[in-house]
Protein backbone atom coordinates (compact mmCIF):
# COMPACT_ATOMS: atom_id res chain seq x y z
CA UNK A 1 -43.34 -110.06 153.98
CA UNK A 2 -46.34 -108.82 155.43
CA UNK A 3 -47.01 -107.98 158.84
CA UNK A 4 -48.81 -111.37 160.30
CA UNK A 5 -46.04 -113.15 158.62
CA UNK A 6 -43.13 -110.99 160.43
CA UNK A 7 -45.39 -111.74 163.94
CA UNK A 8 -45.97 -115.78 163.19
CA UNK A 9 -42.44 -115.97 162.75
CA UNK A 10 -41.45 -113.73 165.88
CA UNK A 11 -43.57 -115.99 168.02
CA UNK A 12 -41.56 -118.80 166.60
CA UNK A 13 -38.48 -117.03 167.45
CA UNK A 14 -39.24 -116.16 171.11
CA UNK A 15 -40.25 -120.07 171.67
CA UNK A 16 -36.79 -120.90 170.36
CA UNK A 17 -35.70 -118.54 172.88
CA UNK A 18 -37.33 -120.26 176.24
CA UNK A 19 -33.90 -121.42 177.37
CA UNK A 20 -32.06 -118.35 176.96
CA UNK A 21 -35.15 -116.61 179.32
CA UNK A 22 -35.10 -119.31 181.46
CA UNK A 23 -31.08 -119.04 182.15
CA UNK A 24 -31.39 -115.42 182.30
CA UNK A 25 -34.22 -115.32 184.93
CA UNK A 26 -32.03 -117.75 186.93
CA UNK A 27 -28.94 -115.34 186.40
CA UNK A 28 -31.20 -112.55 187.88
CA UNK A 29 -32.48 -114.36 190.82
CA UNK A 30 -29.07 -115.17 191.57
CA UNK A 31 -27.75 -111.42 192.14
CA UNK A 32 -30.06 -111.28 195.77
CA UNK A 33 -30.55 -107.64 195.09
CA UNK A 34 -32.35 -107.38 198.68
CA UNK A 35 -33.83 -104.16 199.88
CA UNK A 36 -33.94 -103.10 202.77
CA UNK A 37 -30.83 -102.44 202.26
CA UNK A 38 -30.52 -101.98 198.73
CA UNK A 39 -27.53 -104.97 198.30
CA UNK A 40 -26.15 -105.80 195.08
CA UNK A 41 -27.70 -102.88 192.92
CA UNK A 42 -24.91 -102.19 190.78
CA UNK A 43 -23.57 -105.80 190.12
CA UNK A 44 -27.35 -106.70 188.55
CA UNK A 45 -26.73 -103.33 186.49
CA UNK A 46 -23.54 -104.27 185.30
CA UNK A 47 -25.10 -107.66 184.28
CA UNK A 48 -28.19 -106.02 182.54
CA UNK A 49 -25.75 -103.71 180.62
CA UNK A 50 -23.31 -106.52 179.28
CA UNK A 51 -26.39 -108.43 178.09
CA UNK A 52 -28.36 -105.51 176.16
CA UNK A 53 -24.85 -104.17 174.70
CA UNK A 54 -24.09 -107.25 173.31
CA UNK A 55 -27.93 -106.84 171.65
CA UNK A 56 -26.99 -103.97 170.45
CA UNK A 57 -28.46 -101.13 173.15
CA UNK A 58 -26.43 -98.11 174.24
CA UNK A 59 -25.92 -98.23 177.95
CA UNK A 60 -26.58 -95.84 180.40
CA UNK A 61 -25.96 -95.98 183.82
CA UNK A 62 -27.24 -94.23 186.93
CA UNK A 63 -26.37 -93.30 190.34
CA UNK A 64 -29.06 -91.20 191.90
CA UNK A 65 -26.68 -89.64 194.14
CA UNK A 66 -28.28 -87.84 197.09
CA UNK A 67 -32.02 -88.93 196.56
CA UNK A 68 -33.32 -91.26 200.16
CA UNK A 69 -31.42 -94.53 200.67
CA UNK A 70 -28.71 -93.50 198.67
CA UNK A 71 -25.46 -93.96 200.01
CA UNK A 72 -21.28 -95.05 198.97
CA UNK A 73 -21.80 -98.68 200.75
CA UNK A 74 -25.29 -98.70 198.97
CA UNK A 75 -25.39 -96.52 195.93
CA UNK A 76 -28.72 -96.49 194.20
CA UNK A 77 -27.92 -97.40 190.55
CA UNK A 78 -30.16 -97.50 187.68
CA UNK A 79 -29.33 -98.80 184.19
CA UNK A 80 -31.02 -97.52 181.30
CA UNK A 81 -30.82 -99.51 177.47
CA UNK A 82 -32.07 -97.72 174.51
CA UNK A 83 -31.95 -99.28 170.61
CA UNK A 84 -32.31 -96.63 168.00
CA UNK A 85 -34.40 -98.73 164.44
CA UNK A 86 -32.91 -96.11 162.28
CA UNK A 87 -35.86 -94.16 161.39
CA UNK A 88 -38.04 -91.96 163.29
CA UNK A 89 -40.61 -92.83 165.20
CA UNK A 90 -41.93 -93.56 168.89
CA UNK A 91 -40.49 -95.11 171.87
CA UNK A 92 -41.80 -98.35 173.21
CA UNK A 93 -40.30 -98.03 177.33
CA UNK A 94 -40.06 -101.06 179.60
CA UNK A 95 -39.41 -100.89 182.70
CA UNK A 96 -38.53 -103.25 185.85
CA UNK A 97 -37.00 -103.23 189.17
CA UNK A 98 -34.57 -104.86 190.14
CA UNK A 99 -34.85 -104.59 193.83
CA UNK A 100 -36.94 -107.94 195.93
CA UNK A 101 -38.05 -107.93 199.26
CA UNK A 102 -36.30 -110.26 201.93
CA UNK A 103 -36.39 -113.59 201.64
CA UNK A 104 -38.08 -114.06 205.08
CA UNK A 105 -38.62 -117.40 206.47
CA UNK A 106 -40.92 -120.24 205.55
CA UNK A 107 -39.16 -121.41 202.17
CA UNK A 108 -38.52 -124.93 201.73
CA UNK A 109 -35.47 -124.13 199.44
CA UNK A 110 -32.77 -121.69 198.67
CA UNK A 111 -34.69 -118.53 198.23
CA UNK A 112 -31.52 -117.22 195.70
CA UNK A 113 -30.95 -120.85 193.88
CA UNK A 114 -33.39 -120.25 191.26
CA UNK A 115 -34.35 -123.85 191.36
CA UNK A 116 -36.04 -125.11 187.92
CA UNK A 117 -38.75 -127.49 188.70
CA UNK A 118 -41.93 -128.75 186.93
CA UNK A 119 -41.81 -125.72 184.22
CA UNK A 120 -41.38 -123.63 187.39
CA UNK A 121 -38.58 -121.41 188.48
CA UNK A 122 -38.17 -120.98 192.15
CA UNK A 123 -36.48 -117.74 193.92
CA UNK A 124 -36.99 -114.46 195.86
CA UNK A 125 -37.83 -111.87 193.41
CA UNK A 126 -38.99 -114.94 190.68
CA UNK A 127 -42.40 -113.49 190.23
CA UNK A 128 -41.89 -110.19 191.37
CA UNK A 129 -40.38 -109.29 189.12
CA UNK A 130 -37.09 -110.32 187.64
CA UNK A 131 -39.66 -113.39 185.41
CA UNK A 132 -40.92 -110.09 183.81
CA UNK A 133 -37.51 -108.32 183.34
CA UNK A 134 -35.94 -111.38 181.56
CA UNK A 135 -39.21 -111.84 179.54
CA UNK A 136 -39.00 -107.96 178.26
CA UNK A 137 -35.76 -108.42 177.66
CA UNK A 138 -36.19 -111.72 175.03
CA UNK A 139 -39.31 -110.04 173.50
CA UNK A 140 -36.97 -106.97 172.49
CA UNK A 141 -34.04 -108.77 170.91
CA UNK A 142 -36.67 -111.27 169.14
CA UNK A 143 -38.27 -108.04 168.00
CA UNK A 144 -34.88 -106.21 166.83
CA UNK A 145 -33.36 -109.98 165.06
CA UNK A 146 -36.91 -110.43 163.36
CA UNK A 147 -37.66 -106.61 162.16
CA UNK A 148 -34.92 -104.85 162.03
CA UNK A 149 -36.54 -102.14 159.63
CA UNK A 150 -38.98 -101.10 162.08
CA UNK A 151 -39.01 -97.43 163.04
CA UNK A 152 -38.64 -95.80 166.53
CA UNK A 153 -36.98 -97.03 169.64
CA UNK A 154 -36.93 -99.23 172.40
CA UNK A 155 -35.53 -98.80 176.05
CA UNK A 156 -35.22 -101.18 178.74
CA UNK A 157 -34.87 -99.68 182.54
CA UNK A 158 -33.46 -101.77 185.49
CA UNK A 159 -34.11 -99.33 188.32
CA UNK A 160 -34.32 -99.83 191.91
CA UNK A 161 -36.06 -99.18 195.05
CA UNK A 162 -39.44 -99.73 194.02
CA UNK A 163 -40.44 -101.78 197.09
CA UNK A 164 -39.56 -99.17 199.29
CA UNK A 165 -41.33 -96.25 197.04
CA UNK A 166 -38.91 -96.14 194.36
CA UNK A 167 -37.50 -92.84 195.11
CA UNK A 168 -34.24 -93.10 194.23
CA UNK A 169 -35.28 -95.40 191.10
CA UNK A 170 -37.76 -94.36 188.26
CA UNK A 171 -38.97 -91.21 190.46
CA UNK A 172 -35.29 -90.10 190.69
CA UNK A 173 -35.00 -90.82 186.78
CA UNK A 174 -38.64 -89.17 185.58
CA UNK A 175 -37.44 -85.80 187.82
CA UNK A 176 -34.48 -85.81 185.24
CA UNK A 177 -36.94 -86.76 181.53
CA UNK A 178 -36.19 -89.76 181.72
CA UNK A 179 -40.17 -91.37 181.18
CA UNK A 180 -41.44 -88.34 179.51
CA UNK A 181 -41.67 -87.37 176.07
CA UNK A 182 -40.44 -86.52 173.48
CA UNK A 183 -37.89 -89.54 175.03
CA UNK A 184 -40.62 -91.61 175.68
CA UNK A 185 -44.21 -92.39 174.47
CA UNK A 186 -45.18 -95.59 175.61
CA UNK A 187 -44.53 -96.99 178.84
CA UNK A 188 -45.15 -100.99 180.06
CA UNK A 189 -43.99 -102.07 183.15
CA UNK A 190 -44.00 -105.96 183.30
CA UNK A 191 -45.43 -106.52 187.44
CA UNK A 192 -46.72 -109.73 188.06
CA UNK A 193 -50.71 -109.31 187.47
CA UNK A 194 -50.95 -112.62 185.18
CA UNK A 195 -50.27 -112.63 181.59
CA UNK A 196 -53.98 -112.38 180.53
CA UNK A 197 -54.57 -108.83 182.58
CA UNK A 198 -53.69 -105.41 181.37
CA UNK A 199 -53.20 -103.16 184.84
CA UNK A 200 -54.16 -100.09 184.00
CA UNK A 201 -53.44 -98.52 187.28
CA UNK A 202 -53.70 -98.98 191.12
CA UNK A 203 -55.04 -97.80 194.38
CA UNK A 204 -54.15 -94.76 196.48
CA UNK A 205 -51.70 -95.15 199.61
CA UNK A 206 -51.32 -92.91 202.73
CA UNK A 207 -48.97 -94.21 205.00
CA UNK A 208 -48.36 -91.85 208.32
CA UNK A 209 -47.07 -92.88 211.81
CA UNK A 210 -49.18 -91.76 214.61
CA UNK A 211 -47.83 -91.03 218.13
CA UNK A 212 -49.64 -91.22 221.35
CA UNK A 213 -47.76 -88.98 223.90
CA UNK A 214 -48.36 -89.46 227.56
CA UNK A 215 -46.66 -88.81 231.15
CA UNK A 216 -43.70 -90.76 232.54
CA UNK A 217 -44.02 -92.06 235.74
CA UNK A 218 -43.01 -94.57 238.26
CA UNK A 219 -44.53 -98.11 237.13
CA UNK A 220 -45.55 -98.48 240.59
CA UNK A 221 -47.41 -95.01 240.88
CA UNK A 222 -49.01 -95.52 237.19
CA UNK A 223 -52.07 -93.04 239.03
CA UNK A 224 -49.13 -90.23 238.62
CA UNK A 225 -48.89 -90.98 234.96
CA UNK A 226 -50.29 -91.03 231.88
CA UNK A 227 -49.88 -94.27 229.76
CA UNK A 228 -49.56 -93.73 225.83
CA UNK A 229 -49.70 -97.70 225.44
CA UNK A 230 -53.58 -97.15 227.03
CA UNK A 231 -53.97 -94.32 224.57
CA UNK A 232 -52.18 -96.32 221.83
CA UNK A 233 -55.01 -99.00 223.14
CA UNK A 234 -57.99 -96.88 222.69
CA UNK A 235 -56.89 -95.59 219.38
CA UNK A 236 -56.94 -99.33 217.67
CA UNK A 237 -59.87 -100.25 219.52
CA UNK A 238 -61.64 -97.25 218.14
CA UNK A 239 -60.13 -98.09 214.64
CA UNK A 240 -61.49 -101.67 215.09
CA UNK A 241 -64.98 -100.72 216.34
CA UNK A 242 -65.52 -97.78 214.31
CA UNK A 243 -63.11 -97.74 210.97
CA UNK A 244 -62.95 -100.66 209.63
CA UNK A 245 -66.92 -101.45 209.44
CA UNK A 246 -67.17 -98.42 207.40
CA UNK A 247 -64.47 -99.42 205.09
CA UNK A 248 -65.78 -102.76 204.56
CA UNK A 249 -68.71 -101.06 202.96
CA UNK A 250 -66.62 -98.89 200.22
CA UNK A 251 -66.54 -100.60 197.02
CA UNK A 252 -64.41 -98.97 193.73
CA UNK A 253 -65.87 -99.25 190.38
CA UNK A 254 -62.01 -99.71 189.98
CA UNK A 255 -61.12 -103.18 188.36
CA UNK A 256 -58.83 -104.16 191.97
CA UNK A 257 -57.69 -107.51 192.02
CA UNK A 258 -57.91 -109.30 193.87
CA UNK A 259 -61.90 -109.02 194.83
CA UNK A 260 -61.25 -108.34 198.10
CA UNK A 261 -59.03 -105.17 197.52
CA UNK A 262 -61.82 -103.52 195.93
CA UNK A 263 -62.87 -102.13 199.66
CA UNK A 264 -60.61 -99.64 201.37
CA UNK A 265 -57.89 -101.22 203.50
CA UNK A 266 -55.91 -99.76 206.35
CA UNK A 267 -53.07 -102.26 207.83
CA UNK A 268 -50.84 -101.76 211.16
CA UNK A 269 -47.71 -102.12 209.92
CA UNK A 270 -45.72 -101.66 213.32
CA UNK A 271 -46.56 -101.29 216.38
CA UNK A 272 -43.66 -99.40 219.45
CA UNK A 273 -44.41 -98.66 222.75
CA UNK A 274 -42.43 -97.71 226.22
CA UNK A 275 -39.02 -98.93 226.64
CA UNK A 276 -36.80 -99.74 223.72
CA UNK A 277 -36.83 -102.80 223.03
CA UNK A 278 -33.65 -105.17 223.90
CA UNK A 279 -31.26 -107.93 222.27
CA UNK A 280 -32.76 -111.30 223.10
CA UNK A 281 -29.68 -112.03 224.98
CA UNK A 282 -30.63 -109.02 227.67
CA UNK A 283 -30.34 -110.54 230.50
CA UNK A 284 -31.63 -107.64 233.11
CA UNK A 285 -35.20 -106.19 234.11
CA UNK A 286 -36.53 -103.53 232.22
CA UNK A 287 -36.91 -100.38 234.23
CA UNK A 288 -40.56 -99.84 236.37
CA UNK A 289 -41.81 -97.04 234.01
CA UNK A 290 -45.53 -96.01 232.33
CA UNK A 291 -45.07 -95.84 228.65
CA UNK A 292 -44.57 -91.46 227.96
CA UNK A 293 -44.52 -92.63 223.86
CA UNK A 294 -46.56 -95.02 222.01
CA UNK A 295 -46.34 -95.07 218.27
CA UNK A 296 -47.84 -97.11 215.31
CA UNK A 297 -47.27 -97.04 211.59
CA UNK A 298 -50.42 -97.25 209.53
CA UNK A 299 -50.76 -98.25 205.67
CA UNK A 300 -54.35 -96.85 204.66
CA UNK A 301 -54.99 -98.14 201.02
CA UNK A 302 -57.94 -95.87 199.37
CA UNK A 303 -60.34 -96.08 196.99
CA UNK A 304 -60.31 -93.70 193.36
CA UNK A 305 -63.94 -92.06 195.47
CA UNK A 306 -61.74 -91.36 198.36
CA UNK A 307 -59.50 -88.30 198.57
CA UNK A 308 -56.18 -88.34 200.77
CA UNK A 309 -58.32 -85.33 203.03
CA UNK A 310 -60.71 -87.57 203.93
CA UNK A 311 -58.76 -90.18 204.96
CA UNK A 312 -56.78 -88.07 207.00
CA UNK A 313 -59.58 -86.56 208.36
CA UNK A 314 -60.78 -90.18 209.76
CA UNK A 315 -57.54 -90.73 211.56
CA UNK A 316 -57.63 -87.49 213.16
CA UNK A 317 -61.27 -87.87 214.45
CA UNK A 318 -60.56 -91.13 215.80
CA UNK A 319 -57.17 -89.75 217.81
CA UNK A 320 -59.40 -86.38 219.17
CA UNK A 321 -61.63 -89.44 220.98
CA UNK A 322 -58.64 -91.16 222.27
CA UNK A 323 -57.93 -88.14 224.61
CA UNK A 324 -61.58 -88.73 226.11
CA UNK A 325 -61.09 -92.13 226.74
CA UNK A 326 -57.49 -91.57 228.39
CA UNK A 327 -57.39 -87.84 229.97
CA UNK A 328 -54.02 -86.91 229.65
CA UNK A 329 -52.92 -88.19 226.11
CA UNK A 330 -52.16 -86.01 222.98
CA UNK A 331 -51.09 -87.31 219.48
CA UNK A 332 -48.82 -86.39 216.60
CA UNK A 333 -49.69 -87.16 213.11
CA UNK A 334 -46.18 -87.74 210.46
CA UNK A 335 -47.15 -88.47 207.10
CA UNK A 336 -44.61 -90.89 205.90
CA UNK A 337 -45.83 -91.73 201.97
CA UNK A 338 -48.71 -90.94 199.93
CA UNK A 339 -49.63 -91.37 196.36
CA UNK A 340 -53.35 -90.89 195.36
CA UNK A 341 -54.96 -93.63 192.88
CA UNK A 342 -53.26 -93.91 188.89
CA UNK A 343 -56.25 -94.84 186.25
CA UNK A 344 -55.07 -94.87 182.40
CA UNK A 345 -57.68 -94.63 180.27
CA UNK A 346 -58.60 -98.07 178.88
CA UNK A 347 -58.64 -96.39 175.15
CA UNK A 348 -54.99 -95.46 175.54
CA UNK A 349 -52.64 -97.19 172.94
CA UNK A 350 -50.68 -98.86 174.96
CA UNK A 351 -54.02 -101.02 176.69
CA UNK A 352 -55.24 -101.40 172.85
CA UNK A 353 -52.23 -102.91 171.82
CA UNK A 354 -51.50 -105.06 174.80
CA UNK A 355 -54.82 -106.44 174.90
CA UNK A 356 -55.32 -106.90 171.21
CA UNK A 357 -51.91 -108.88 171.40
CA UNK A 358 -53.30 -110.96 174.64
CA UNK A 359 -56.11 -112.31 172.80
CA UNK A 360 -54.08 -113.09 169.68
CA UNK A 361 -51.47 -115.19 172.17
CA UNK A 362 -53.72 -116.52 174.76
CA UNK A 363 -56.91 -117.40 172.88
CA UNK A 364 -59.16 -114.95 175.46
CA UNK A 365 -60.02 -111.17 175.82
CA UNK A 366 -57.80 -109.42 177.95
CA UNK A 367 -59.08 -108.63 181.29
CA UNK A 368 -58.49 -104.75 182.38
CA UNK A 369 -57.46 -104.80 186.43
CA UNK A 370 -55.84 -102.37 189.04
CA UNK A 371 -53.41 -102.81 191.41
CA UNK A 372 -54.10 -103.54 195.14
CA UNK A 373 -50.76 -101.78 196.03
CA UNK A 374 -48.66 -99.23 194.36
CA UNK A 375 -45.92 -99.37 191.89
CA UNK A 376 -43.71 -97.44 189.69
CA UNK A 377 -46.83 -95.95 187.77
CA UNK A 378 -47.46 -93.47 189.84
CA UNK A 379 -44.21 -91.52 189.27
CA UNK A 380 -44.40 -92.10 185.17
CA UNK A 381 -47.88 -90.43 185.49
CA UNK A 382 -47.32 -87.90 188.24
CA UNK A 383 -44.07 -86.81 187.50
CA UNK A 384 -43.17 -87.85 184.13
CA UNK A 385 -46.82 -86.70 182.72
CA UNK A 386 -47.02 -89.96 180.66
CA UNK A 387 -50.65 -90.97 180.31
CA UNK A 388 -49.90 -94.16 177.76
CA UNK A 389 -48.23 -96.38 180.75
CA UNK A 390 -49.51 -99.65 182.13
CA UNK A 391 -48.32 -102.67 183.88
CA UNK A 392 -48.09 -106.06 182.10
CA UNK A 393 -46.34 -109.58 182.82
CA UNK A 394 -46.16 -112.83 183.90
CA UNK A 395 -46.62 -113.97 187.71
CA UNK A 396 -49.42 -114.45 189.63
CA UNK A 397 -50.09 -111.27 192.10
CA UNK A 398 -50.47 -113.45 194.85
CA UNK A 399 -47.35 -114.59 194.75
CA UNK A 400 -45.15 -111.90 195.60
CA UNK A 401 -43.38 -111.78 198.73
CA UNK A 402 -44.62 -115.29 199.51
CA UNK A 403 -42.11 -117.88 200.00
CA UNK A 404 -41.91 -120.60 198.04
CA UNK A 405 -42.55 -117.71 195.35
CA UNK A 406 -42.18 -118.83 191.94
CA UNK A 407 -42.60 -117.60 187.82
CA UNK A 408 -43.79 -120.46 185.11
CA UNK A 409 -41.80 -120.25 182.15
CA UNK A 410 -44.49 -120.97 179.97
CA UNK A 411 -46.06 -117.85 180.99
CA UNK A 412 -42.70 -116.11 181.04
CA UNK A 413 -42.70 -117.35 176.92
CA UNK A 414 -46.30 -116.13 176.39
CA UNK A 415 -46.02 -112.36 177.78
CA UNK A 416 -42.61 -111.92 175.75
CA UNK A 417 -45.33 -112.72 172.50
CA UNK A 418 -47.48 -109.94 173.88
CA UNK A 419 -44.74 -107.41 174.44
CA UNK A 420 -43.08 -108.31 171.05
CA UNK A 421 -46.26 -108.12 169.03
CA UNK A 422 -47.63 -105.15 171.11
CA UNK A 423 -44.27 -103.00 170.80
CA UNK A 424 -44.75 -103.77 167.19
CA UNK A 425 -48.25 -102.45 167.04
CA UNK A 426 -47.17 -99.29 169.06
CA UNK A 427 -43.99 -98.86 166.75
CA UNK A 428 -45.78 -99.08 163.30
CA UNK A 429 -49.06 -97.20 164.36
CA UNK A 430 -51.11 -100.61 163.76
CA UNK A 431 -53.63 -100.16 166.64
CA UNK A 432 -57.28 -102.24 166.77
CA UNK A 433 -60.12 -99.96 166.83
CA UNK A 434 -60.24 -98.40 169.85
CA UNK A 435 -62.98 -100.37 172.35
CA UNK A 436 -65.11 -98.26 174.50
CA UNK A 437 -64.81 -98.89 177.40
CA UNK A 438 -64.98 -97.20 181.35
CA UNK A 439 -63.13 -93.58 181.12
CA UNK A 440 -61.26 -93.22 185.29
């Protein structure tokens, strides 16, 4: 048979298979794999490995014992899958996590029921991305029932702790060889950025807690004090009146979605100051003191023209004002997480294939985006040394972490076709010419 009769009839296999990766998605929603604080890890691995061994895979699993968040009453477990063709030849990687974000409030259903309604399945961690884990996982059987013959390998990695960094997840696992070759050539990780969109990388992230110090004193002599919450004050004013005008006016040549990420971002992501804070069943006065600490966590988002330096750099020249406007005050300055911006080259295999298989699915070009907000790239790239990875699958970005948050299963169906077809492209060498297009 040739090839463009194998592919028709593996597209006609993976739409025979929309039940099974409906059910499956459900199954996944269902295990509320919730971090913080990393609950249910090793059930969802257990359930991942009695699915792919059934599909033939050899099973590996994972503890990444003593890397952060790792602990006996939550171990951080990874499962890896591989299938071996037979013959030699390259390995097609894809990898998911399995962790989700809480639920939080505003649903207007069970965030863990995986509700099917309207084509649409409802549940925490629906778009984001256990849709895309199910959907890599149909496209690999369909590919191994419908071409068995076909040389090289294909692994399938449920790994955790991506929303909080994924340090103890594909980081842990790329320290060890695990995304680097000559295991691995070609890596896709299936994050919701719609099924029509190759992400070929994302932005930069410096996140760092700054602490305003002052003088304790008694709140009714504040004049024998020095209050960090009026440093603390001075320092978001001055990031309010100063900063953020001049980010507003940095603009990437990077292909950010959506439009408005394509400008530098810096977010407050919490905000402590003076007296702990206590149970809402605290029935007592707090205690007449000025604030002595004051400290916020910042989430600076940067642009592939910006370097990690200068960013730093602006933080620290707005805290050396803060001391003018508030005599008294100093600051400290603790980096918390940083990762500079991840570009693969658009003329990399893996983007040829993916987008050559997008058109032949969808009917349109692929579009070539980036991130707003890190994922498990960077550590493929920056630790593993992998150029050929990407992000692909179903969901809409703009989901995630939303309530209500949902996955079609249409588009669930359609990005299997693309993985399928594109892992066979990648594992028989049949690449499109290669387009020219922007080099990052």
């Amino acid at each position: 048979m040739t090839a463009t009769r194998d592919l028709s009839r593996l597209s006609e296999r993976i739409d025979g298979a929309a039940d099974d990766l409906t059910a499956l998605t459900q199954d996944l929603i269902r295990i509320p794999t919730v971090n913080p604080p990393g609950d249910a890890y090793a059930p969802c691995c257990d359930y991942l490995s009695n699915r792919l061994r059934k599909s033939g895979f050899e099973i590996e699993t994972v503890r990444a014992e003593g890397a952060r968040g790792d602990s006996d009453q939550y171990p951080r477990t990874n499962v890896i899958a591989r299938y071996e063709f037979g013959r030699p030849g390259p390995c097609v990687h894809f990898n998911s996590h399995i962790d989700v974000v809480a639920a939080g409030e505003g649903w207007s259903r069970d965030p863990f029921a995986a509700e099917l309604e309207q084509g649409r399945i409802y549940g925490r961690g629906a778009c984001d991305m256990k849709g895309g884990l199910a959907a890599s996982i149909i496209a690999a059987e369909c590919l191994i029932a419908e071409a068995p013959d076909l040389p090289g390998a294909i692994e399938i990695s449920g790994t955790v702790d991506e929303e909080s960094g994924g340090y103890a997840g594909v980081a842990w696992l790329a320290e060890r060889g695990y995304f680097s070759k000559p295991r691995v050539d070609h890596v896709i990780i299936p994050e919701p950025l719609n099924k029509n969109c190759v992400c070929l990388g994302h932005r930069g992230v410096w996140w760092a807690e700054v602490e305003i110090k002052g003088r304790v004193a008694h709140g009714s002599m504040p004049f024998l004090g020095v209050s960090a919450i009026r440093g603390m004050a001075s320092f978001l004013a001055r990031v309010e009146n100063e900063l953020y005008p001049n980010l507003n006016q940095r603009r990437t040549r990077m292909p950010v979605i959506p439009d408005g990420a394509r400008h530098s971002t810096l977010n407050f992501n919490s905000l402590h100051g003076g007296l702990p804070e206590e149970s809402s069943k605290w029935d007592r006065l707090p205690s007449a003191m000025v604030a002595d600490s004051c400290r916020v966590v910042i989430d600076r988002r940067y642009l592939i023209e910006e370097s990690k330096e200068e960013v730093e750099k602006e933080i620290r020249e707005l805290l050396d004002k803060v001391g003018q406007d508030v005599p008294g005050t100093s600051y400290d300055i603790r980096e918390l997480f940083s990762v500079p911006p991840t570009m693969t080259d658009p003329d990399r295999p893996v983007v040829q294939a993916l987008s050559a298989e997008i058109e032949n699915v969808l009917g349109e070009p692929a579009a070539h985006v980036a991130s707003p907000g890190t994922y498990d790239q960077k550590h493929v790239v920056r630790v593993g040394h992998l150029k050929d990875c990407v992000a692909y699958g179903p969901g809409i970005l703009e989901l995630a972490h939303q309530p209500d948050e949902y996955v079609d299963v249409v588009d669930m169906v359609q990005s299997a076709k693309v993985m399928a077809a594109a892992t066979h492209r990648l594992l028989t060498g049949e690449l499109p010419p290669s387009a020219d297009g922007p080099a990052f």
